[in-house]
C-alpha atoms as a PDB file:
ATOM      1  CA  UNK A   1     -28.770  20.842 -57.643  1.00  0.00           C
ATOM      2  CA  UNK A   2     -28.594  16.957 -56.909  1.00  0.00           C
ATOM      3  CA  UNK A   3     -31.440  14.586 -56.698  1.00  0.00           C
ATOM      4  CA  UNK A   4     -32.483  14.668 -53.192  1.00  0.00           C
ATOM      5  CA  UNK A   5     -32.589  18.860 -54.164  1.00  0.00           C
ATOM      6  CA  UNK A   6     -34.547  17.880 -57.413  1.00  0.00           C
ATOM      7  CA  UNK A   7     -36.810  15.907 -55.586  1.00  0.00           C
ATOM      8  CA  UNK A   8     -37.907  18.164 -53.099  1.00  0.00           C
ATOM      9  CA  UNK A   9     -38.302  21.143 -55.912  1.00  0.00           C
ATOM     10  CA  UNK A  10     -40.567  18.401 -57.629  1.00  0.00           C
ATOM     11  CA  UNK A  11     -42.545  18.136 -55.342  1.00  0.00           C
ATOM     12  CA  UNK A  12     -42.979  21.279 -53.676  1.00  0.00           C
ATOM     13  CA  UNK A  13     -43.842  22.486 -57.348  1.00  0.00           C
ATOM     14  CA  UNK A  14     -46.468  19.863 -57.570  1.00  0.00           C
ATOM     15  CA  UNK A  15     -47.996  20.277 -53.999  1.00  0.00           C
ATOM     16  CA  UNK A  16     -48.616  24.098 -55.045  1.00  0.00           C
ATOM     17  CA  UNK A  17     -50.201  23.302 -58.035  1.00  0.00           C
ATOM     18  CA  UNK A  18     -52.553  20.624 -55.939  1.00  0.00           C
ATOM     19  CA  UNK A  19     -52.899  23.965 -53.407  1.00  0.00           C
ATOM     20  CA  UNK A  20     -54.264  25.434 -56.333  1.00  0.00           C
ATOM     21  CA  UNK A  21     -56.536  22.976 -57.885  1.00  0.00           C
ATOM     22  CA  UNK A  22     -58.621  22.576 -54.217  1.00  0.00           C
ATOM     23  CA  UNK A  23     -59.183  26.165 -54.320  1.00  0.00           C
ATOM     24  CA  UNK A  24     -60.189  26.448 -58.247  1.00  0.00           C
ATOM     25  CA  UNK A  25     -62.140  22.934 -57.006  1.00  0.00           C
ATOM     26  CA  UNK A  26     -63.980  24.380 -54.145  1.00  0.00           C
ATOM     27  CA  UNK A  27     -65.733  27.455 -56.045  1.00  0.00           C
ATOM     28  CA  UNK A  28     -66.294  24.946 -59.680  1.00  0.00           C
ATOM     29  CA  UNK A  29     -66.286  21.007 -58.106  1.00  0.00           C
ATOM     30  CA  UNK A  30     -68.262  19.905 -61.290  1.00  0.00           C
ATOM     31  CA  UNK A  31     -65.394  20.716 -63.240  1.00  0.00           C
ATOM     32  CA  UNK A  32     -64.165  17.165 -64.437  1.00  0.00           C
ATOM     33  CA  UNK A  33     -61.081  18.431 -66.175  1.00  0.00           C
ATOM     34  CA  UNK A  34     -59.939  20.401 -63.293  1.00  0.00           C
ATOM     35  CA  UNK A  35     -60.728  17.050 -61.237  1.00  0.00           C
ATOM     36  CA  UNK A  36     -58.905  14.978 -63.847  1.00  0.00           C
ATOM     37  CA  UNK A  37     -55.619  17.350 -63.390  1.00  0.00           C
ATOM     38  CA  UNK A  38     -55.803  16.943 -59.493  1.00  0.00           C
ATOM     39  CA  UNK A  39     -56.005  13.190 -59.599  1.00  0.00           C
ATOM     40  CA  UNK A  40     -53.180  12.953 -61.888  1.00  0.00           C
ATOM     41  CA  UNK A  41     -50.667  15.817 -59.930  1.00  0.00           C
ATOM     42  CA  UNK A  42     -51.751  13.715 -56.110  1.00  0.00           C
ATOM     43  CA  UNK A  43     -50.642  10.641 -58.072  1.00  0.00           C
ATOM     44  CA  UNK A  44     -47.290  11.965 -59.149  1.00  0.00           C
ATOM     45  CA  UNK A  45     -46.970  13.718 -55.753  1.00  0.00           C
ATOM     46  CA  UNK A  46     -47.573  10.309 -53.912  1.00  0.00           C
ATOM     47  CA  UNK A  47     -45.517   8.813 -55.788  1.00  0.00           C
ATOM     48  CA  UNK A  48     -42.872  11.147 -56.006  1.00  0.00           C
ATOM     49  CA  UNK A  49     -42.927  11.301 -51.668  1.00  0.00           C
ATOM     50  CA  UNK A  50     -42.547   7.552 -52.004  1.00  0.00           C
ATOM     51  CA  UNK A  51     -39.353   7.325 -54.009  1.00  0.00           C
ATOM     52  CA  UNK A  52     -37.801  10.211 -51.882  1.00  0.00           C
ATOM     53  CA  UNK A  53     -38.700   8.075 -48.483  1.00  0.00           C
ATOM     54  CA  UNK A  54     -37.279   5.357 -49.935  1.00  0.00           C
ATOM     55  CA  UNK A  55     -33.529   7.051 -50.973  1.00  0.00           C
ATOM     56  CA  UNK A  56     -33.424   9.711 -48.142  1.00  0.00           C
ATOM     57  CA  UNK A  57     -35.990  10.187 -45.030  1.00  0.00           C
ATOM     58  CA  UNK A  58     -39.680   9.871 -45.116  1.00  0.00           C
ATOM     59  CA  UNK A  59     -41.346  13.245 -45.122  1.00  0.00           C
ATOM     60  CA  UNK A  60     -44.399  12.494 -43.337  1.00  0.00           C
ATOM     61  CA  UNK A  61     -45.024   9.743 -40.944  1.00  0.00           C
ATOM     62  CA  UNK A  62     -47.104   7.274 -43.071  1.00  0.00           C
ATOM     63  CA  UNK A  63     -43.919   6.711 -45.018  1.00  0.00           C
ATOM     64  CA  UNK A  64     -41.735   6.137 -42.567  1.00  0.00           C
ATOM     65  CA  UNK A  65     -42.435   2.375 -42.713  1.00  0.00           C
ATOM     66  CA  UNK A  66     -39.075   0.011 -43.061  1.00  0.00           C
ATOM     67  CA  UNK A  67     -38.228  -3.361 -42.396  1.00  0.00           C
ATOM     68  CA  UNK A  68     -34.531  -2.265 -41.340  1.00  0.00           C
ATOM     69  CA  UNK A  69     -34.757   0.480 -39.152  1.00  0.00           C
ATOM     70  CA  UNK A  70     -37.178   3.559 -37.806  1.00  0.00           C
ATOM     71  CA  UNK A  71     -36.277   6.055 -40.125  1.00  0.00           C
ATOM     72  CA  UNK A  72     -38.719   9.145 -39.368  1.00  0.00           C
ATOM     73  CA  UNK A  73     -36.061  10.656 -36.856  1.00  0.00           C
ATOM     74  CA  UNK A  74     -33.778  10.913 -39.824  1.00  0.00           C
ATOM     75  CA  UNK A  75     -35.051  13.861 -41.463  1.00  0.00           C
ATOM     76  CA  UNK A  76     -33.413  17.211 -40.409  1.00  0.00           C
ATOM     77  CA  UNK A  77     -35.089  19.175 -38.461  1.00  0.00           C
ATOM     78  CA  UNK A  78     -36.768  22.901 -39.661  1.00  0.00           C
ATOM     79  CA  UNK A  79     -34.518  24.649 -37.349  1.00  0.00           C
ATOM     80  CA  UNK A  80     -31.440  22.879 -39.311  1.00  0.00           C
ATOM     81  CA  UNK A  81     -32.380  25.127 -42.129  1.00  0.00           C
ATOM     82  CA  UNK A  82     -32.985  22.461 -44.759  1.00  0.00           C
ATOM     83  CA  UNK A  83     -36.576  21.123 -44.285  1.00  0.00           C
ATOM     84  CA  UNK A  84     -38.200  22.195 -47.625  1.00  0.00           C
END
């Protein structure tokens, strides 16, 4: 798997686990550890996002921003079979 792979896994792993936390968070939102644990994943997700906009093709269009070039029509498209 190379790093463009890696990255994706990341963060598809760490968007499910955010999936996860709104729905534990909608049926307990006083729970500050569970609120604490979203925070924290969202941050590493953002910033994960970030890095992989910056190295491949932004994956949403609020980080397609670039002094060069307009980069959003970069990405592959999903019937190219290798959106995530």
């Amino acid at each position: 798997m190379d790093n463009k792979e890696r990255l994706l896994n990341d963060i598809n792993v760490i968007d499910f686990a955010l999936v996860e936390l709104t729905q534990y968070l909608d049926t307990h939102p006083y729970d500050c550890n569970a609120m604490e644990y979203f925070n924290h994943y969202a941050r590493i997700k953002n910033q994960l996002m970030k890095e992989f906009s910056m190295k491949y093709y932004p994956l949403t269009k609020d980080l397609a921003e670039s002094n060069k070039e307009w980069r959003w029509g970069m990405a592959p498209l999903p019937w190219e079979g290798v959106c995530c």
